[in-house]
PDB file of N, CA and C in Angstrom:
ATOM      1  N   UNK A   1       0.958 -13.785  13.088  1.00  0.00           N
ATOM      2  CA  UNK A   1       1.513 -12.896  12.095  1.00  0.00           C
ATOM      3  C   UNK A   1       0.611 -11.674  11.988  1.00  0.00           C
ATOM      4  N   UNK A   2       0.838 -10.440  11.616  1.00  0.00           N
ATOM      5  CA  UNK A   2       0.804  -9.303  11.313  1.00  0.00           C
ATOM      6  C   UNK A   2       0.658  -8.525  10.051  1.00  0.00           C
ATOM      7  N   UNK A   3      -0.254  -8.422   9.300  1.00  0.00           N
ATOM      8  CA  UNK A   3      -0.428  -7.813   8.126  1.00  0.00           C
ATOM      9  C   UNK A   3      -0.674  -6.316   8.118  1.00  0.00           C
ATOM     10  N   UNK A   4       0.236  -5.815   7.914  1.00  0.00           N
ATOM     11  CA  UNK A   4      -0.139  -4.132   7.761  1.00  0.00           C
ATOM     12  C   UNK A   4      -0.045  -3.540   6.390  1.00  0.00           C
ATOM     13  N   UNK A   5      -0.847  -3.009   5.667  1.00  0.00           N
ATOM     14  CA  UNK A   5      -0.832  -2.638   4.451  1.00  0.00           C
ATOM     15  C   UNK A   5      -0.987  -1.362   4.279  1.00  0.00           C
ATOM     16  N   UNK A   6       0.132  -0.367   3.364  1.00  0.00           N
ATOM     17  CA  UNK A   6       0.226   0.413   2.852  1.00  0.00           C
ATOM     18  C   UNK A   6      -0.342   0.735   1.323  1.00  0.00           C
ATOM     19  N   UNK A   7      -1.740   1.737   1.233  1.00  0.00           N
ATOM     20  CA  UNK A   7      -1.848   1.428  -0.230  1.00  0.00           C
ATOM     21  C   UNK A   7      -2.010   2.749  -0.653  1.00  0.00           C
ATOM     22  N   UNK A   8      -1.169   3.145  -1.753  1.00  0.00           N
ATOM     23  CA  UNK A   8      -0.950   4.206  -2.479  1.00  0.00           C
ATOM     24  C   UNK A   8      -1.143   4.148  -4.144  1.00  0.00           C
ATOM     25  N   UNK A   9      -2.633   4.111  -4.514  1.00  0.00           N
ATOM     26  CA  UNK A   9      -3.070   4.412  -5.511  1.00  0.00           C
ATOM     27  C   UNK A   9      -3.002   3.012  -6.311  1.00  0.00           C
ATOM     28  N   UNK A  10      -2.462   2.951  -7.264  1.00  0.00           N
ATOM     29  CA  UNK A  10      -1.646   1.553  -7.494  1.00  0.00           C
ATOM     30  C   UNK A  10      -0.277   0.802  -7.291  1.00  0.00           C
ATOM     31  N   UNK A  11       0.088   1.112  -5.983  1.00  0.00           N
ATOM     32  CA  UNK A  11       1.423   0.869  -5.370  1.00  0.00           C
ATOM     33  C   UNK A  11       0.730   0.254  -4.055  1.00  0.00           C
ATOM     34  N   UNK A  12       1.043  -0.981  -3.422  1.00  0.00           N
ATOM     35  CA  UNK A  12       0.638  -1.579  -2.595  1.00  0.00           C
ATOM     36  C   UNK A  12       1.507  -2.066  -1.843  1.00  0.00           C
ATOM     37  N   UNK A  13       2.071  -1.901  -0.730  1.00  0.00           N
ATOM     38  CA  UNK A  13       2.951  -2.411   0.393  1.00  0.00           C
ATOM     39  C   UNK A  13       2.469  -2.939   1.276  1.00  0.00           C
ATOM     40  N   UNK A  14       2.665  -4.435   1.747  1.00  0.00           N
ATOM     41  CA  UNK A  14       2.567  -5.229   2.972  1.00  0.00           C
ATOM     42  C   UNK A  14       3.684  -5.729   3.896  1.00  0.00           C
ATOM     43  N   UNK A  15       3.482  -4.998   4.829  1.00  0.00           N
ATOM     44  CA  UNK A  15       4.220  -5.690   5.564  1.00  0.00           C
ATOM     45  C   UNK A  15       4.245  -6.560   6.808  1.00  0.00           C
ATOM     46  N   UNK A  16       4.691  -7.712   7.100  1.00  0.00           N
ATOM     47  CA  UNK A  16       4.744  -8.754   7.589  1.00  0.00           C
ATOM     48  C   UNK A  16       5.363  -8.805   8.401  1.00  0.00           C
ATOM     49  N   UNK A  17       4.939  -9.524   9.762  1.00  0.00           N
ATOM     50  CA  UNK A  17       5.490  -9.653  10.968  1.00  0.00           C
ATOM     51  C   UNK A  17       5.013 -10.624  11.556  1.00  0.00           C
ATOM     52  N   UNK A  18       6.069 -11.338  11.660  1.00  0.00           N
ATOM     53  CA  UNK A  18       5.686 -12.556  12.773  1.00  0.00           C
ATOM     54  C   UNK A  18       6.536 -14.073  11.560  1.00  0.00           C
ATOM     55  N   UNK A  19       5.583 -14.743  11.971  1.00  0.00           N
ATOM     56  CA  UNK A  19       6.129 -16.563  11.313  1.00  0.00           C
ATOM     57  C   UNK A  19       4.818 -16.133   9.826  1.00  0.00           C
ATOM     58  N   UNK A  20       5.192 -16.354   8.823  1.00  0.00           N
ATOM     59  CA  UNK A  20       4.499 -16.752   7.934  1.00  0.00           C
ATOM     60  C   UNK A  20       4.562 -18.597   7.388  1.00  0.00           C
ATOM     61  N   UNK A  21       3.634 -19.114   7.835  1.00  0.00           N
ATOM     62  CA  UNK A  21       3.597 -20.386   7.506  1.00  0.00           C
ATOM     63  C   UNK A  21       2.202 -20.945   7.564  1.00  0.00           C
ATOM     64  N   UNK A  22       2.439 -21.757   7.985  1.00  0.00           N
ATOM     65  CA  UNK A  22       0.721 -23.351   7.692  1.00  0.00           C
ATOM     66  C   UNK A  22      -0.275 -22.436   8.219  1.00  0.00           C
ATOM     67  N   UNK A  23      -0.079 -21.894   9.483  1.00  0.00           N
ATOM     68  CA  UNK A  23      -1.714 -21.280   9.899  1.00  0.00           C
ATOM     69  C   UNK A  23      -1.939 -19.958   9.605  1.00  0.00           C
ATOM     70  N   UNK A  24      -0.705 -18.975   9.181  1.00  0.00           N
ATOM     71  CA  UNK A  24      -1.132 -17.874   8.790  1.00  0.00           C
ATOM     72  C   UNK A  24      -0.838 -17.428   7.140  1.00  0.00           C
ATOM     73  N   UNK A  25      -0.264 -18.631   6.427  1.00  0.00           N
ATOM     74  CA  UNK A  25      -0.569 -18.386   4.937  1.00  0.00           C
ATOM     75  C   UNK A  25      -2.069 -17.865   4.163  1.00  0.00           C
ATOM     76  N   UNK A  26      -2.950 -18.938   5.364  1.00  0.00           N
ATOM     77  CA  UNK A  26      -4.351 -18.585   4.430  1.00  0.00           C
ATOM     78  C   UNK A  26      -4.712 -17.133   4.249  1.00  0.00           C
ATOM     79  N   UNK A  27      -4.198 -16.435   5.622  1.00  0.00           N
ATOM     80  CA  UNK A  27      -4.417 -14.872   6.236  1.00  0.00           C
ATOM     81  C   UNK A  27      -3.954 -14.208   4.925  1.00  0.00           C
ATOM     82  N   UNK A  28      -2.780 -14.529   4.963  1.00  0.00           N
ATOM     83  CA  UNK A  28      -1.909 -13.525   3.566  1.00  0.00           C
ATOM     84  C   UNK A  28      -2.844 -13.678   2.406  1.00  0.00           C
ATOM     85  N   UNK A  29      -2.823 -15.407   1.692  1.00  0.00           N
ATOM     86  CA  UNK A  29      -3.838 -15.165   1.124  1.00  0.00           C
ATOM     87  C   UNK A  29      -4.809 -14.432   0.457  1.00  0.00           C
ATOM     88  N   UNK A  30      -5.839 -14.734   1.500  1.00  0.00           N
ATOM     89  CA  UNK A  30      -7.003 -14.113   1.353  1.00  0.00           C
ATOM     90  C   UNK A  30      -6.606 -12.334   1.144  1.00  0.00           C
ATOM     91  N   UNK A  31      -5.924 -11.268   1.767  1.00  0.00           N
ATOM     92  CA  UNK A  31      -5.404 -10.289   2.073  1.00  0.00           C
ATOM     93  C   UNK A  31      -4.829 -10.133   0.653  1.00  0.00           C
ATOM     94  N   UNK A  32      -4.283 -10.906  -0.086  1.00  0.00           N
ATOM     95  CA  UNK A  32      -4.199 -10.794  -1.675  1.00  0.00           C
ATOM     96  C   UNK A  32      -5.081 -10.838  -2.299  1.00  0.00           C
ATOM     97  N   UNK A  33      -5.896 -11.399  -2.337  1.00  0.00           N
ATOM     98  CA  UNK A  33      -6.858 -11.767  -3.513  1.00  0.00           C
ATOM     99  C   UNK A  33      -7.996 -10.752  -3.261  1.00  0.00           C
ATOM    100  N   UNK A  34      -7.640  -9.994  -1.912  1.00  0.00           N
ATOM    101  CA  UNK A  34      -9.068  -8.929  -1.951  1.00  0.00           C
ATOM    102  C   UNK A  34      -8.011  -7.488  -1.915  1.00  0.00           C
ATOM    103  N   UNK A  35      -6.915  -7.506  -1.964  1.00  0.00           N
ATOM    104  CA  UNK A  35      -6.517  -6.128  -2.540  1.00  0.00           C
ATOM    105  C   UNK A  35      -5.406  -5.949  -3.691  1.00  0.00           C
ATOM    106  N   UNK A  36      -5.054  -6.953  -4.503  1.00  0.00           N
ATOM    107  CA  UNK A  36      -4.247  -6.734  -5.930  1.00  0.00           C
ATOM    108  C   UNK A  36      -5.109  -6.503  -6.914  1.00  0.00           C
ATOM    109  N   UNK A  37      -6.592  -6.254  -7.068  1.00  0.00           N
ATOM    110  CA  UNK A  37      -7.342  -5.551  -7.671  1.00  0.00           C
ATOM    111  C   UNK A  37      -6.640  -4.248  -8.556  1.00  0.00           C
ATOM    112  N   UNK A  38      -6.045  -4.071  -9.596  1.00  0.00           N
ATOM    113  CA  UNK A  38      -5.386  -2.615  -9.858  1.00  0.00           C
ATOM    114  C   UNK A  38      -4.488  -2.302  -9.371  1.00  0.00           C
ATOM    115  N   UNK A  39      -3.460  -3.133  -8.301  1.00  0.00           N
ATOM    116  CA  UNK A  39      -2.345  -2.769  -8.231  1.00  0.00           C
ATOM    117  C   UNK A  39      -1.806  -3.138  -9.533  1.00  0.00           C
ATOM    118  N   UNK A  40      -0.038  -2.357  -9.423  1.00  0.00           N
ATOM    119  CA  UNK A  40       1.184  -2.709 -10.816  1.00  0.00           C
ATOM    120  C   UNK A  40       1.867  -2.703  -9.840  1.00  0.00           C
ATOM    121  N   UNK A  41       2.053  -2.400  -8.874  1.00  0.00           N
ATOM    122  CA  UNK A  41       3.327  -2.452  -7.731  1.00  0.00           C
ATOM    123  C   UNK A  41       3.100  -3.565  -6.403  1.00  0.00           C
ATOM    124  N   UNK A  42       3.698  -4.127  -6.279  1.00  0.00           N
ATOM    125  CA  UNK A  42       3.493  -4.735  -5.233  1.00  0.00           C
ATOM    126  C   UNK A  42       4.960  -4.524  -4.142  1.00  0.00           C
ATOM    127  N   UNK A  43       4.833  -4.171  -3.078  1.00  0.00           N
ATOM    128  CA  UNK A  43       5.999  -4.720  -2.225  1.00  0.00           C
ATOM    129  C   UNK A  43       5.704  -5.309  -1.143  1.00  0.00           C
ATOM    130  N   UNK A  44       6.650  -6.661  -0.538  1.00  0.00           N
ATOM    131  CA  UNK A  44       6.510  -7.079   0.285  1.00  0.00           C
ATOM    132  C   UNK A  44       7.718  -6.357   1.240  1.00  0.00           C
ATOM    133  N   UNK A  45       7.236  -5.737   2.702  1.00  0.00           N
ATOM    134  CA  UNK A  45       8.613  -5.430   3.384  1.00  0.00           C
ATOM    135  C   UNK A  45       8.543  -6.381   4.913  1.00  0.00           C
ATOM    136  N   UNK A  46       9.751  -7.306   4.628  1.00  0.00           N
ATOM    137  CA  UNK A  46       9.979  -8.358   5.437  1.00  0.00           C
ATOM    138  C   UNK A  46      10.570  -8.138   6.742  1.00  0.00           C
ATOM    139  N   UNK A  47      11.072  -6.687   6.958  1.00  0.00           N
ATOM    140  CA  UNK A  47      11.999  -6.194   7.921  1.00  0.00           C
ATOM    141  C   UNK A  47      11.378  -6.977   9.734  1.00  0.00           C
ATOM    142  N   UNK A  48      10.039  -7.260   9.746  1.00  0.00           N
ATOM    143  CA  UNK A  48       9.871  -8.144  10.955  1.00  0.00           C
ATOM    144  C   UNK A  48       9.364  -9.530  10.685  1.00  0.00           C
ATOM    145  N   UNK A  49       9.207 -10.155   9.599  1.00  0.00           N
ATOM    146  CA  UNK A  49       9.244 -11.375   9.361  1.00  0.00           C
ATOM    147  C   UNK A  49      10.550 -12.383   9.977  1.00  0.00           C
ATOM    148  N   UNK A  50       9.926 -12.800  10.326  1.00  0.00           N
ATOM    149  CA  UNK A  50      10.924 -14.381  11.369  1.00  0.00           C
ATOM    150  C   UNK A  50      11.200 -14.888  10.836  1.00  0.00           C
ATOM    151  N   UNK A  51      10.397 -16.313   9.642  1.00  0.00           N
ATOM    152  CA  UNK A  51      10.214 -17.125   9.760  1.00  0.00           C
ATOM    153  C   UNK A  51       9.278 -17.253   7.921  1.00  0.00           C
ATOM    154  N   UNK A  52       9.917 -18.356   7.305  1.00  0.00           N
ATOM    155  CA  UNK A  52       8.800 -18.286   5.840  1.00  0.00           C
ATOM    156  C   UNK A  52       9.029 -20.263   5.642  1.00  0.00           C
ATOM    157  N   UNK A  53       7.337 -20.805   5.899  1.00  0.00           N
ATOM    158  CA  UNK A  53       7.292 -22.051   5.563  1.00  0.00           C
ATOM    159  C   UNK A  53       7.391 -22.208   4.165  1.00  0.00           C
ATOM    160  N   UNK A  54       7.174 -23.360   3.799  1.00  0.00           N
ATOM    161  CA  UNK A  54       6.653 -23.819   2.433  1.00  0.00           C
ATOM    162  C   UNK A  54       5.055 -23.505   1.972  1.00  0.00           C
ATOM    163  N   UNK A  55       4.250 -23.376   3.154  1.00  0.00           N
ATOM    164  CA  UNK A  55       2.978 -23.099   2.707  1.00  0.00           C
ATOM    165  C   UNK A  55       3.351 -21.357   2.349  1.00  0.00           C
ATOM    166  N   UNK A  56       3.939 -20.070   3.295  1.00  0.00           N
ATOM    167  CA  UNK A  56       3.996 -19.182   2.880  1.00  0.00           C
ATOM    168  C   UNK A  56       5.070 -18.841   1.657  1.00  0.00           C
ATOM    169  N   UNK A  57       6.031 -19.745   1.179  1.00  0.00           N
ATOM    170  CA  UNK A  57       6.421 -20.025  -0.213  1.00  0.00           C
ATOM    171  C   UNK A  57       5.744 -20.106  -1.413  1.00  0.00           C
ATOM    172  N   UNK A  58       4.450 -20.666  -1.276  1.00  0.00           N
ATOM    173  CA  UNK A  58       3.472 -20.823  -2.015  1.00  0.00           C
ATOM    174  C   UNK A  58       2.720 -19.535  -2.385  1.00  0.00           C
ATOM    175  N   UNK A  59       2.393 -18.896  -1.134  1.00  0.00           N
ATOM    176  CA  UNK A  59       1.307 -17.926  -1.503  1.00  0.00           C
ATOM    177  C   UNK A  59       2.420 -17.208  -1.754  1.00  0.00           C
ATOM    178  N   UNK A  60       3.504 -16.450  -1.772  1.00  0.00           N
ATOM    179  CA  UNK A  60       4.135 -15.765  -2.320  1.00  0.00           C
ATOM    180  C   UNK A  60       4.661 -15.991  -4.120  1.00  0.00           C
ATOM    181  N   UNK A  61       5.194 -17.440  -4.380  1.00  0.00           N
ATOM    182  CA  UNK A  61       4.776 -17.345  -5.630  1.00  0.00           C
ATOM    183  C   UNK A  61       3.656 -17.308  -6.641  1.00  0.00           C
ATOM    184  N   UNK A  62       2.380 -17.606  -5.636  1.00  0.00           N
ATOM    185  CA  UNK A  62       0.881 -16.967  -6.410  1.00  0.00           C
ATOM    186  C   UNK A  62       0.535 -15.721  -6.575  1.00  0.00           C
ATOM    187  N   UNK A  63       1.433 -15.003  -5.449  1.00  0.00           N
ATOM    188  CA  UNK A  63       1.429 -13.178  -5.849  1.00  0.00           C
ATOM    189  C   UNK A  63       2.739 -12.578  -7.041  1.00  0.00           C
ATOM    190  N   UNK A  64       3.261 -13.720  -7.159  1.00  0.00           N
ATOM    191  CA  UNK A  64       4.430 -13.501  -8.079  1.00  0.00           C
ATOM    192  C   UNK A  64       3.750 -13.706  -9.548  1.00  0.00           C
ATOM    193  N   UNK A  65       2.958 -14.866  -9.597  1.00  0.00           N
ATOM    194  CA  UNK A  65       2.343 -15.265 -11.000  1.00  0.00           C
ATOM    195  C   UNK A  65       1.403 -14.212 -11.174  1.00  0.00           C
ATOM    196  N   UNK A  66       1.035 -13.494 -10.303  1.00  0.00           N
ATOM    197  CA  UNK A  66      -0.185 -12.573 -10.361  1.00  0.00           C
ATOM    198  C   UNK A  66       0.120 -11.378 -10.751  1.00  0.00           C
ATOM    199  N   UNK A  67       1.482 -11.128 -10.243  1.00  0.00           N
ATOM    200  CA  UNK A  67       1.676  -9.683 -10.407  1.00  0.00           C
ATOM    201  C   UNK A  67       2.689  -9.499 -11.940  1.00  0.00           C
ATOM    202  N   UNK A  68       2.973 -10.921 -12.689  1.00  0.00           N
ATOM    203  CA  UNK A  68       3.892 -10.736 -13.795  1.00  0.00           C
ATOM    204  C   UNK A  68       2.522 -10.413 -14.429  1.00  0.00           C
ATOM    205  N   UNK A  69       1.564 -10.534 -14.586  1.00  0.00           N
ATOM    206  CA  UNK A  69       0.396 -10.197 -15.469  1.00  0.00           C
ATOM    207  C   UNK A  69       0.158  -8.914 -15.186  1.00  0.00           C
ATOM    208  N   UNK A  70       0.309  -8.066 -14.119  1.00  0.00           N
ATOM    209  CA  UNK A  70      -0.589  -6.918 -14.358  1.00  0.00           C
ATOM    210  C   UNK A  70       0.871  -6.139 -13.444  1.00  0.00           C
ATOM    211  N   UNK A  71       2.291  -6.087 -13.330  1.00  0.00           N
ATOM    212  CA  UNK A  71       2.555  -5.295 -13.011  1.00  0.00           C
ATOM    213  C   UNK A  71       4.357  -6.301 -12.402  1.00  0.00           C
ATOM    214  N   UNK A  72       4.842  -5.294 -11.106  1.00  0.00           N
ATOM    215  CA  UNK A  72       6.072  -5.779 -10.543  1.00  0.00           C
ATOM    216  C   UNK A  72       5.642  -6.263  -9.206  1.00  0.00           C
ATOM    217  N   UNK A  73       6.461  -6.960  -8.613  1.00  0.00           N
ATOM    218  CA  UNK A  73       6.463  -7.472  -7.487  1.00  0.00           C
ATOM    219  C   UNK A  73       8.289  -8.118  -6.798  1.00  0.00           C
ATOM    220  N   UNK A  74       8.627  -6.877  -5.433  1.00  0.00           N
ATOM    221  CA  UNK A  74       9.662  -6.961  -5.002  1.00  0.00           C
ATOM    222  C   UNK A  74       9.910  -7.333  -3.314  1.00  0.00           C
ATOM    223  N   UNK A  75      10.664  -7.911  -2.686  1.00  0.00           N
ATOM    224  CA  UNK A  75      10.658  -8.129  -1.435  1.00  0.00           C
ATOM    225  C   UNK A  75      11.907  -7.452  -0.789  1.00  0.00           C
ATOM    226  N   UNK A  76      11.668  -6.447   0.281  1.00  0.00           N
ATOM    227  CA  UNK A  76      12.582  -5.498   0.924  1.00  0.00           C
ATOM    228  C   UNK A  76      12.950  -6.002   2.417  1.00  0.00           C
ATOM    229  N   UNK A  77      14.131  -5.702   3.134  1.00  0.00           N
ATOM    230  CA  UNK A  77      14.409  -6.269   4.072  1.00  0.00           C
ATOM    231  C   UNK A  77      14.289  -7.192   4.455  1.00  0.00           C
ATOM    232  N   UNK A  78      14.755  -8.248   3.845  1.00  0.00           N
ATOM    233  CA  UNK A  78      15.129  -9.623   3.944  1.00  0.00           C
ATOM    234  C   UNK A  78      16.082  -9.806   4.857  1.00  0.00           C
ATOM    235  N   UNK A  79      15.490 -11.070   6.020  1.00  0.00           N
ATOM    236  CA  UNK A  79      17.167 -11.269   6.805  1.00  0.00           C
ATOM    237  C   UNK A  79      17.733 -12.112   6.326  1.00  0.00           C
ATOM    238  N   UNK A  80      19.062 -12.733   7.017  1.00  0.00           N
ATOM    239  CA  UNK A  80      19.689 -13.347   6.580  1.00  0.00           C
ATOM    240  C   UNK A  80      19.104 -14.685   6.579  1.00  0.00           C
ATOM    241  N   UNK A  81      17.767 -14.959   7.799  1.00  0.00           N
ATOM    242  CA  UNK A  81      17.604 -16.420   7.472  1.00  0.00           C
ATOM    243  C   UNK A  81      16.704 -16.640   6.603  1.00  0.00           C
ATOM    244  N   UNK A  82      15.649 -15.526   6.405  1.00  0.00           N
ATOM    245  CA  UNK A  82      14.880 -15.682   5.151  1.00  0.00           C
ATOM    246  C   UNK A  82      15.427 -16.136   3.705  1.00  0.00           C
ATOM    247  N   UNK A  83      16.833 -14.827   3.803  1.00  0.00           N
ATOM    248  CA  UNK A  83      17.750 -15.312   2.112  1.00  0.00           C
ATOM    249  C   UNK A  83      17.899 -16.384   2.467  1.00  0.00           C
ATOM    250  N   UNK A  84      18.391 -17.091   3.131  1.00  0.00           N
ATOM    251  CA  UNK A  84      18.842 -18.249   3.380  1.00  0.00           C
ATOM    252  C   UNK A  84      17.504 -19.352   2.779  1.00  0.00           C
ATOM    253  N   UNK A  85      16.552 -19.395   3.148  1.00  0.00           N
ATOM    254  CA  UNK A  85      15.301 -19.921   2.719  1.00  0.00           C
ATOM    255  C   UNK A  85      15.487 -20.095   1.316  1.00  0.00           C
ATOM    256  N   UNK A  86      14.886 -18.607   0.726  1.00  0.00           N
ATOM    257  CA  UNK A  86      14.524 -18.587  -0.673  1.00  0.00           C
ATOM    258  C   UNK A  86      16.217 -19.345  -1.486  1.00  0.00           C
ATOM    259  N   UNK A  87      17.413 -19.071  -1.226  1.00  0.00           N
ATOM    260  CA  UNK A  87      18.543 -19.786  -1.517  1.00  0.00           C
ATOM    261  C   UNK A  87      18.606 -21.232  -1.797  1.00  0.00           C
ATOM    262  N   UNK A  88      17.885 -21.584  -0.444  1.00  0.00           N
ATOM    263  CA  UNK A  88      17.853 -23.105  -0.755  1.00  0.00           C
ATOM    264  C   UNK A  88      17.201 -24.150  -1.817  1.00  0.00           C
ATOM    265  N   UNK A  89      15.961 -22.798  -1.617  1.00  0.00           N
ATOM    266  CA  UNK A  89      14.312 -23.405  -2.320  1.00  0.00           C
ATOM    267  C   UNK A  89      14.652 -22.720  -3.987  1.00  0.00           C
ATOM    268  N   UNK A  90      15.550 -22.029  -4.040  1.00  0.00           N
ATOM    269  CA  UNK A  90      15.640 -21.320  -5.298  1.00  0.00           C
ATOM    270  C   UNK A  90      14.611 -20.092  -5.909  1.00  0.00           C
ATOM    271  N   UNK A  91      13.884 -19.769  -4.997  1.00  0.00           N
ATOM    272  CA  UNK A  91      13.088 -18.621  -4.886  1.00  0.00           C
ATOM    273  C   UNK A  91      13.817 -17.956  -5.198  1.00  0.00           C
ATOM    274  N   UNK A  92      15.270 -17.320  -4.594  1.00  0.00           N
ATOM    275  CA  UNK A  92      15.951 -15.996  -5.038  1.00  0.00           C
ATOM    276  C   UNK A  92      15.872 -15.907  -6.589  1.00  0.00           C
ATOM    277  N   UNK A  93      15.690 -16.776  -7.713  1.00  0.00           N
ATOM    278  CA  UNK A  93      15.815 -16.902  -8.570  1.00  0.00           C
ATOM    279  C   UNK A  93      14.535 -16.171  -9.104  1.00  0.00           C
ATOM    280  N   UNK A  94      13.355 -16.745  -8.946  1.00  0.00           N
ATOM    281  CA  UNK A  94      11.991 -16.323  -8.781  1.00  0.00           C
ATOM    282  C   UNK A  94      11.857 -14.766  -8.312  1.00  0.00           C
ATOM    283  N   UNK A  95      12.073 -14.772  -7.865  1.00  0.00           N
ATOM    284  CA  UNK A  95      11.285 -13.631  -6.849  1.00  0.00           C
ATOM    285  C   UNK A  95      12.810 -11.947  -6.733  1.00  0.00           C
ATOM    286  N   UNK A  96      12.318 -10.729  -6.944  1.00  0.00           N
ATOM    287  CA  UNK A  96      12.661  -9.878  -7.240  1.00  0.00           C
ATOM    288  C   UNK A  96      13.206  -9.027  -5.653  1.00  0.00           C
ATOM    289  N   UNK A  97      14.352  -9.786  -5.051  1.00  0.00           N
ATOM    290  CA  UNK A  97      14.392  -8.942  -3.278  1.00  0.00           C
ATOM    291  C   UNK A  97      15.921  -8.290  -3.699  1.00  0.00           C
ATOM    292  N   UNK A  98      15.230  -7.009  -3.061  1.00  0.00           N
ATOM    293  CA  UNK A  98      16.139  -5.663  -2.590  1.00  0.00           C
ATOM    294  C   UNK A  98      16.626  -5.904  -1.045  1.00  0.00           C
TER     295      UNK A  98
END
């Protein structure tokens, strides 16, 4: 997987490419917890994301609990098998995707 981050002041964009799951959740992770420092914006843009395990389910609702405290957090270009994911797991419910 692929982490590229866009950061504009307190507006923070990551975007993701590849499988997010068991071996590259920790990556994302860590990649949160050392730059949501002073963000209020968060976006995730999924447009080359494959693939979302249950472990990268997780770290996405820990950036969700994180960011209702100090701001928004939205997910852009979602495919169809990702919606399909969060649908099942009830994430769409959770989680704020454009």
């Amino acid at each position: 997987m692929t982490i590229d981050k866009i950061n504009n002041g307190t507006e923070l964009t990551i975007k993701l490419s590849g499988r997010l799951d068991t071996s590259t959740a920790p990556e994302l992770e860590n990649t949160l917890k050392e730059s949501l420092d002073s963000i209020t914006a968060l976006t995730f843009d999924f447009s080359d994301l494959e693939y979302v395990s249950s472990a990268g389910l997780r770290v996405l609702l820990s950036a969700q609990k994180t960011m209702n405290t100090q701001g928004s957090m939205r997910l852009t270009n979602v495919s169809d098998l990702i919606m399909e994911i969060f649908e099942v797991t009830g994430f769409c419910d959770i989680l704020t995707i454009e």
